[in-house]
Protein backbone atom coordinates (compact mmCIF):
# COMPACT_ATOMS: atom_id res chain seq x y z
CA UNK A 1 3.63 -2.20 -12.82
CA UNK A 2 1.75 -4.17 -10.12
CA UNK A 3 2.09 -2.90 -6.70
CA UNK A 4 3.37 -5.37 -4.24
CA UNK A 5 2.20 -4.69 -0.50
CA UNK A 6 4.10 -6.42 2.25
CA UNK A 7 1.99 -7.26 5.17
CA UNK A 8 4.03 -7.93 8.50
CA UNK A 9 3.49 -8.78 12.33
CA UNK A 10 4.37 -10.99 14.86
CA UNK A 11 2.30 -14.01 15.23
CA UNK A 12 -1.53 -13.75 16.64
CA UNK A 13 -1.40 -10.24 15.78
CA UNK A 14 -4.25 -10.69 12.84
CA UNK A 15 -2.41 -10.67 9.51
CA UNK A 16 -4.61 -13.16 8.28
CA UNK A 17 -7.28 -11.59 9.91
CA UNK A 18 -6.91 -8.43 7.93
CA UNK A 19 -5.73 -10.15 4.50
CA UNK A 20 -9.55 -12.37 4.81
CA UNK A 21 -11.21 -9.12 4.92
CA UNK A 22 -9.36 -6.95 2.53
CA UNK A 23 -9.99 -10.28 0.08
CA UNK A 24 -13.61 -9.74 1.22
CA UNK A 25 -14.24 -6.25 0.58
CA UNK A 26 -12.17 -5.94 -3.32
CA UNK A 27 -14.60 -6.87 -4.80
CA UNK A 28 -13.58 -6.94 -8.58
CA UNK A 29 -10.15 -6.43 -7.35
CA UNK A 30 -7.53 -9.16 -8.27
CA UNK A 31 -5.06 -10.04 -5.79
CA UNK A 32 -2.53 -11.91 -6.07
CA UNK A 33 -1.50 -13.18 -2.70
CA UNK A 34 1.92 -14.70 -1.45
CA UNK A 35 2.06 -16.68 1.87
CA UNK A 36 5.28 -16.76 2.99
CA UNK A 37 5.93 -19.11 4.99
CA UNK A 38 3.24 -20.96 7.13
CA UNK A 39 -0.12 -19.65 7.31
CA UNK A 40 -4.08 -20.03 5.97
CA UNK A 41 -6.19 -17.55 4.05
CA UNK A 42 -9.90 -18.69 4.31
CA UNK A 43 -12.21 -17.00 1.78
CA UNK A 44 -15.85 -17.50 1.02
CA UNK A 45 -15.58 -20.91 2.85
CA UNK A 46 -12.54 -21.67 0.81
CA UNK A 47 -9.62 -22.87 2.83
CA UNK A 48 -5.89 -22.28 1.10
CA UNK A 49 -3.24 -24.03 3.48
CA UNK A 50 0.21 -22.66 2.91
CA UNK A 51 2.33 -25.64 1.08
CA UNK A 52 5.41 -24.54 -0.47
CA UNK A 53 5.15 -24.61 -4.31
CA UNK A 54 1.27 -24.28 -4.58
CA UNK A 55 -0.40 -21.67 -6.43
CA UNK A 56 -4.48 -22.01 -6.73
CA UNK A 57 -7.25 -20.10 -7.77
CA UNK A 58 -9.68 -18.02 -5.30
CA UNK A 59 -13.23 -18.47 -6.22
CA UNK A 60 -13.20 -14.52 -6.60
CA UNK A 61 -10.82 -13.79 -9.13
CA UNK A 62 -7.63 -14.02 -6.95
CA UNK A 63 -4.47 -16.31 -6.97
CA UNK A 64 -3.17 -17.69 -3.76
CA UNK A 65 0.50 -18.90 -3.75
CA UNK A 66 2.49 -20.20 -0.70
CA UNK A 67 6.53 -19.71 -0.72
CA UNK A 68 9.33 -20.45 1.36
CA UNK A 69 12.25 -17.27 1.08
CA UNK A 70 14.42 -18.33 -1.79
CA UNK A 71 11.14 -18.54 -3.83
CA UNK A 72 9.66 -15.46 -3.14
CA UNK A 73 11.89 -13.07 -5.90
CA UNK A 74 10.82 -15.86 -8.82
CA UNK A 75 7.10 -16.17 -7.52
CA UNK A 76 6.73 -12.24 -7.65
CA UNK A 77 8.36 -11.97 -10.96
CA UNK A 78 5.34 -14.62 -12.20
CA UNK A 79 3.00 -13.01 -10.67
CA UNK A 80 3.84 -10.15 -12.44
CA UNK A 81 2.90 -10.82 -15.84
CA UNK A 82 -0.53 -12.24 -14.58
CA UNK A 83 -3.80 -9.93 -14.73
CA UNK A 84 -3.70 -8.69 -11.71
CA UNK A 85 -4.04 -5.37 -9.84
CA UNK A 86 -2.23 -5.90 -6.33
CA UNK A 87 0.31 -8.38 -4.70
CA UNK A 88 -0.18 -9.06 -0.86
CA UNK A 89 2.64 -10.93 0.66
CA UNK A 90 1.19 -12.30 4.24
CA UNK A 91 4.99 -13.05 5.82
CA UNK A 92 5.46 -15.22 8.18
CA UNK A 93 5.31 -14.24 11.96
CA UNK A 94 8.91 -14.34 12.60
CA UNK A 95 9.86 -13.62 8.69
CA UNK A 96 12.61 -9.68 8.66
CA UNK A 97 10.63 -7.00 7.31
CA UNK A 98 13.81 -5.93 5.41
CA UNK A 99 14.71 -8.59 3.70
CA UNK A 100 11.05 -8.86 2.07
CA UNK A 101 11.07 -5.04 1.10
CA UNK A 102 14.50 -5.45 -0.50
CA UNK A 103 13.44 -9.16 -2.80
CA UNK A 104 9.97 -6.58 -3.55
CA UNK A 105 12.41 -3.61 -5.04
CA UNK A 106 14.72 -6.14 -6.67
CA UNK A 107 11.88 -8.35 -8.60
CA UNK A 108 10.87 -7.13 -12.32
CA UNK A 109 7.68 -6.34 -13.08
CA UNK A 110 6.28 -4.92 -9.73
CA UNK A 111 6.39 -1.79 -8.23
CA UNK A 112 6.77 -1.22 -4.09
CA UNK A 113 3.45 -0.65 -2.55
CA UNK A 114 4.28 -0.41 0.80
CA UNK A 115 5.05 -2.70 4.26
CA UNK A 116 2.34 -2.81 6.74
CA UNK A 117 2.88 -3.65 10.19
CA UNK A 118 0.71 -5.47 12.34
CA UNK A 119 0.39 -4.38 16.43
CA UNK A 120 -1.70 -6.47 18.75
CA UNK A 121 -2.78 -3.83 20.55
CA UNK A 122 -3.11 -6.36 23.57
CA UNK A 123 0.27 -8.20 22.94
CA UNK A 124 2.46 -5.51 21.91
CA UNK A 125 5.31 -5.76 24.36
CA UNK A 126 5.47 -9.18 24.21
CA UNK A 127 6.89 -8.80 20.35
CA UNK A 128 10.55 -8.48 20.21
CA UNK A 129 12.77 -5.89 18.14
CA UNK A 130 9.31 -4.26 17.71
CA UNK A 131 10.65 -0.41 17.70
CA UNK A 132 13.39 -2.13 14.55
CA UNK A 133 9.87 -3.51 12.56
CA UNK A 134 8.62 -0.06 12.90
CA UNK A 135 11.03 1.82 11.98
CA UNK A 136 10.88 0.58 8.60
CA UNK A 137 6.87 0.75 8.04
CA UNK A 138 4.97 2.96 6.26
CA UNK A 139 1.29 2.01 7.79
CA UNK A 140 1.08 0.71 11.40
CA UNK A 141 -2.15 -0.87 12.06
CA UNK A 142 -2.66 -1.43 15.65
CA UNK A 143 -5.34 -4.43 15.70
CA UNK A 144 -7.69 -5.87 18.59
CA UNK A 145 -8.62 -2.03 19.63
CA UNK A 146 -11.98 -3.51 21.31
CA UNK A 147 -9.43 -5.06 23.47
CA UNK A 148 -6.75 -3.28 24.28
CA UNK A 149 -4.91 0.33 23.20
CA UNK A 150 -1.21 1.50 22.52
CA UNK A 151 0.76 4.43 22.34
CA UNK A 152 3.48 3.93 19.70
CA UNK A 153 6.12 6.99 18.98
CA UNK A 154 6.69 6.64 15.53
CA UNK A 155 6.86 8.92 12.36
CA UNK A 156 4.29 7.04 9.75
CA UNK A 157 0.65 6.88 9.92
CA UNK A 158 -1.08 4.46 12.44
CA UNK A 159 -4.37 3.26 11.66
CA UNK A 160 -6.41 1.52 15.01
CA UNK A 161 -8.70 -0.73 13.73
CA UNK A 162 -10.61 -3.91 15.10
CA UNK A 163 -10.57 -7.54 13.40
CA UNK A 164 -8.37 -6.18 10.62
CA UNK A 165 -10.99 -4.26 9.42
CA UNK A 166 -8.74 -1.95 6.85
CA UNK A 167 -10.81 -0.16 4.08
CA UNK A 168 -8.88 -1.53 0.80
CA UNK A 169 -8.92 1.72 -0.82
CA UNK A 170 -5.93 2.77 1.29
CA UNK A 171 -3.80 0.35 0.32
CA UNK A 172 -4.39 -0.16 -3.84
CA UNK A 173 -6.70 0.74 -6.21
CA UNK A 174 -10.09 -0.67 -5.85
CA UNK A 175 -12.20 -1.61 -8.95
CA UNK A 176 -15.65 0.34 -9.29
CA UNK A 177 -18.31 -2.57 -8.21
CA UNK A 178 -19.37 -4.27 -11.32
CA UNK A 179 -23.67 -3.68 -12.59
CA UNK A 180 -26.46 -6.27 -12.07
CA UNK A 181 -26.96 -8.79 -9.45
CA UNK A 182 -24.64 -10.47 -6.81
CA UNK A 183 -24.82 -12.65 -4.51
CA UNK A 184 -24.67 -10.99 -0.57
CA UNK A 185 -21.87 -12.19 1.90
CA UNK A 186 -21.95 -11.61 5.08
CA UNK A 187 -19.66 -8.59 5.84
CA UNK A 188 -22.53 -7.05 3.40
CA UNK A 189 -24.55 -7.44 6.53
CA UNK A 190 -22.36 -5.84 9.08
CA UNK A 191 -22.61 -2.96 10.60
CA UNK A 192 -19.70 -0.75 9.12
CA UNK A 193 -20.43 2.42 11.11
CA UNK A 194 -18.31 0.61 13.89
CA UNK A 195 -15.35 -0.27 11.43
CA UNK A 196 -12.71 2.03 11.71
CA UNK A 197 -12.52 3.24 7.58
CA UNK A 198 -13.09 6.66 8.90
CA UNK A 199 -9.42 6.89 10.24
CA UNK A 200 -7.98 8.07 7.16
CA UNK A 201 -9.13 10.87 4.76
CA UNK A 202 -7.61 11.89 1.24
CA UNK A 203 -7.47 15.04 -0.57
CA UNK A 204 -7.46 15.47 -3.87
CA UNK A 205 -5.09 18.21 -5.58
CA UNK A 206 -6.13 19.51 -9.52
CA UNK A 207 -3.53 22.35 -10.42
CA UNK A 208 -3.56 23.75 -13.96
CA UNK A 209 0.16 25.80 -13.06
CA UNK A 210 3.39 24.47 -13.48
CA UNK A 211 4.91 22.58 -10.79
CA UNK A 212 8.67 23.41 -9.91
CA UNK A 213 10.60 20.73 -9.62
CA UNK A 214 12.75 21.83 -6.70
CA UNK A 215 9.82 22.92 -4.71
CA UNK A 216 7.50 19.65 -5.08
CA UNK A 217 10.69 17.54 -3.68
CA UNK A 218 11.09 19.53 -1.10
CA UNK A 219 7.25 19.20 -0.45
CA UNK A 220 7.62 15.10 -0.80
CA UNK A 221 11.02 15.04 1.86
CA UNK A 222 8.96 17.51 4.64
CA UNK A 223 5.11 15.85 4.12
CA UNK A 224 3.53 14.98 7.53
CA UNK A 225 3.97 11.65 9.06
CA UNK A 226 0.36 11.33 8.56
CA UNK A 227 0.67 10.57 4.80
CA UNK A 228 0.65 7.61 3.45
CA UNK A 229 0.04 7.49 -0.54
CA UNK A 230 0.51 9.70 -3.00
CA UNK A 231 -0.85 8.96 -6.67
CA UNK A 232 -1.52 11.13 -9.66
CA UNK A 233 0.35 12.85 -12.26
CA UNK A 234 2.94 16.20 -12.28
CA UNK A 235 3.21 18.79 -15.04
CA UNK A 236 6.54 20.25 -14.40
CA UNK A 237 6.40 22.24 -17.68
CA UNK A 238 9.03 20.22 -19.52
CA UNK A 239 7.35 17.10 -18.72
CA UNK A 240 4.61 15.52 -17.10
CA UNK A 241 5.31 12.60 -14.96
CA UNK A 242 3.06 9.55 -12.75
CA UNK A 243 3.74 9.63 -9.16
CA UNK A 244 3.39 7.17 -6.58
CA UNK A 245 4.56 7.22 -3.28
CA UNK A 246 4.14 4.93 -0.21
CA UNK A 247 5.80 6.33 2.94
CA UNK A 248 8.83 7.53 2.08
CA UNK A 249 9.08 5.81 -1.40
CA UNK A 250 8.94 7.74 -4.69
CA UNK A 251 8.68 6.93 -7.93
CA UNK A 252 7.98 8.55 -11.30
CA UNK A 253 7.09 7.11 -14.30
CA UNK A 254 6.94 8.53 -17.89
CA UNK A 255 2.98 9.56 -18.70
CA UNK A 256 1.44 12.15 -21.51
CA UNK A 257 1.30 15.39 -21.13
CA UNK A 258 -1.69 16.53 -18.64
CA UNK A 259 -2.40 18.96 -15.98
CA UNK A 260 -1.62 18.02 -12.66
CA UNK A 261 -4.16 15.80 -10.48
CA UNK A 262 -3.10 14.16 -7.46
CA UNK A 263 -4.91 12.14 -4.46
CA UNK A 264 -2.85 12.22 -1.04
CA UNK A 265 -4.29 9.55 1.03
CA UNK A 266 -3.18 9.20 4.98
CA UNK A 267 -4.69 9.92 8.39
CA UNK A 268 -4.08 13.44 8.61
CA UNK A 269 -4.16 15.08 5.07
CA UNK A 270 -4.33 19.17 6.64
CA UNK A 271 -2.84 21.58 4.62
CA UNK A 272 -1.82 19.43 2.15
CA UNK A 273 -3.76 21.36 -0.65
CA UNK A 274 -1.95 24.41 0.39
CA UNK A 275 1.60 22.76 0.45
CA UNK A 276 0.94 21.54 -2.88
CA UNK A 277 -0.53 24.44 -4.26
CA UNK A 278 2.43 26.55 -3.13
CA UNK A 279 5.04 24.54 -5.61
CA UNK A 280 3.09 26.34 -8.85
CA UNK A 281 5.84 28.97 -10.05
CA UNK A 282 4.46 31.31 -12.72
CA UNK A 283 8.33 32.27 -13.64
CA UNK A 284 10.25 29.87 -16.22
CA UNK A 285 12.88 27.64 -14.81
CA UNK A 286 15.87 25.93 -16.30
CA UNK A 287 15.32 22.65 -17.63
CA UNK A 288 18.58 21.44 -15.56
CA UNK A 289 15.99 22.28 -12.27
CA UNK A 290 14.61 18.42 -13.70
CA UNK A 291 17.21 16.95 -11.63
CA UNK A 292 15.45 16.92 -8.45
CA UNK A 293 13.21 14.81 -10.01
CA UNK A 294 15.27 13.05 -12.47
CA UNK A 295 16.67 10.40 -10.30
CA UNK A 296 13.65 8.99 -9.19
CA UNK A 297 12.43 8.43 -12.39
CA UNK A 298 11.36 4.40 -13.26
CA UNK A 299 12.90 3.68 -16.46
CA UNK A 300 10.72 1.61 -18.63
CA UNK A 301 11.45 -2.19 -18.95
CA UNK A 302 13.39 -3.48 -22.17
């Protein structure tokens, strides 16, 4: 299922800011991308003002869509059978976080991939019900860094960055560049060393053991605030399930049989191999042990 990620923040904080570039830097990626509410997505030169009921095409493969709240559950569900590999909702500035998460987990056809909030690191405490909003995220990106800094006490991972400059890959799945010639933009020509990709790290886990079911949930309730995604596969002897997790969502889908191989992506990804490795058992189990597992399973659409 397609991945929706909800992208929050009060207004001037650099939603659009950050959507532009992560539009800039897929490349090969298709995004589908709701506007909810009022806003404008400029890529490659190619202005897309938000007008309820409008859906065009991005010269790069993309779809751009604008929405008003009572639209957004049917204009996810048609997104959903498009070819696409992410949905980015930009919501308005003064749009509830919780209301968008809950039309994302209610639509058919797309999976939860994840709300991202938004922190002008110079405006911050200007924003009201801000400790609510955060709360409820699983990525805080505190923008305008070159400006200003922050100190937020909160339990997910926070991400400082400048101009919205988010490396894609933390978010979704990225498409391998495509061979042969294209034509340069300019990010091409900027100087990444100062971006701030480097903020997050992954690990990646490859376990040819069985994995107990017990023992891996307890693993997923007690991981570090520090992690935000975890994709891959589980062989828990009896089966072997997909995982995907985004803060403190989890879901497993059916998948064949396979050893297991996991990527755990967040800004602080220590001893994560270790917790991992330590849910292996070498003695047999009882099947009924598939319980802790069991009810997060995604049951396949009829």
């Amino acid at each position: 299922m397609i991945p929706v990620v909800v992208l929050c923040g009060f207004l001037g904080s650099g939603k659009t800011t950050l959507l532009n570039h992560l539009l800039r830097s897929a490349r090969g990626t298709r995004i589908g991308v709701v506007v909810n509410d009022f806003g404008q997505v400029n890529i490659d030169a190619f202005a897309v003002s938000a007008q309820v009921d409008s859906m065009v095409s991005l010269s790069n493969g993309c779809l751009c869509c604008a929405v008003d709240g009572s639209e957004l559950g049917e204009m996810l569900s048609r997104l959903a059978s498009a070819d696409l590999d992410v949905i980015v909702i930009e919501a308005s500035g003064l749009a509830e976080p919780q209301t968008l998460v809950r039309m994302v987990l209610d639509a058919p056809g797309v999976t939860y991939g994840g709300l991202i909030y938004v922190v002008d690191a110079v405006e911050h405490a200007a924003v009201p019900d801000l400790d609510k909003h955060l709360r409820i995220a699983d990525l805080v990106v505190v923008n305008k860094i070159d400006r200003g800094s922050v100190s937020l006490d909160v339990d997910v991972p926070v991400m400082p960055v400048s101009f919205g400059r988010i490396d894609p890959a933390v978010l979704f799945e990225v498409r391998p560049p495509s061979s042969g010639p294209r034509q340069l933009s300019f990010d091409d020509l900027d100087d990444h060393s100062t971006h701030a990709h480097a903020s997050y790290a992954s690990v990646s886990v490859e376990l040819d053991g069985v994995v107990h079911p017990r023992l891996f949930m307890e693993f997923l309730r007690s991981r570090p605030p520090g992690l935000f995604r975890i994709k891959g596969f589980v062989n828990f002897g009896f089966s072997s399930l997909a995982l995907h997790t985004v803060g403190a969502f989890v879901e497993f889908t059916q998948a064949p049989r396979r050893r297991t191989q996991l990527v755990l992506i967040g800004t602080d990804v220590s001893g994560l191999r270790e917790a991992v490795e330590s849910c292996v058992v070498t003695e047999p189990f009882d099947e009924q042990e598939m319980l802790w597992v069991l009810r997060y399973l995604q049951q396949p659409s009829t």
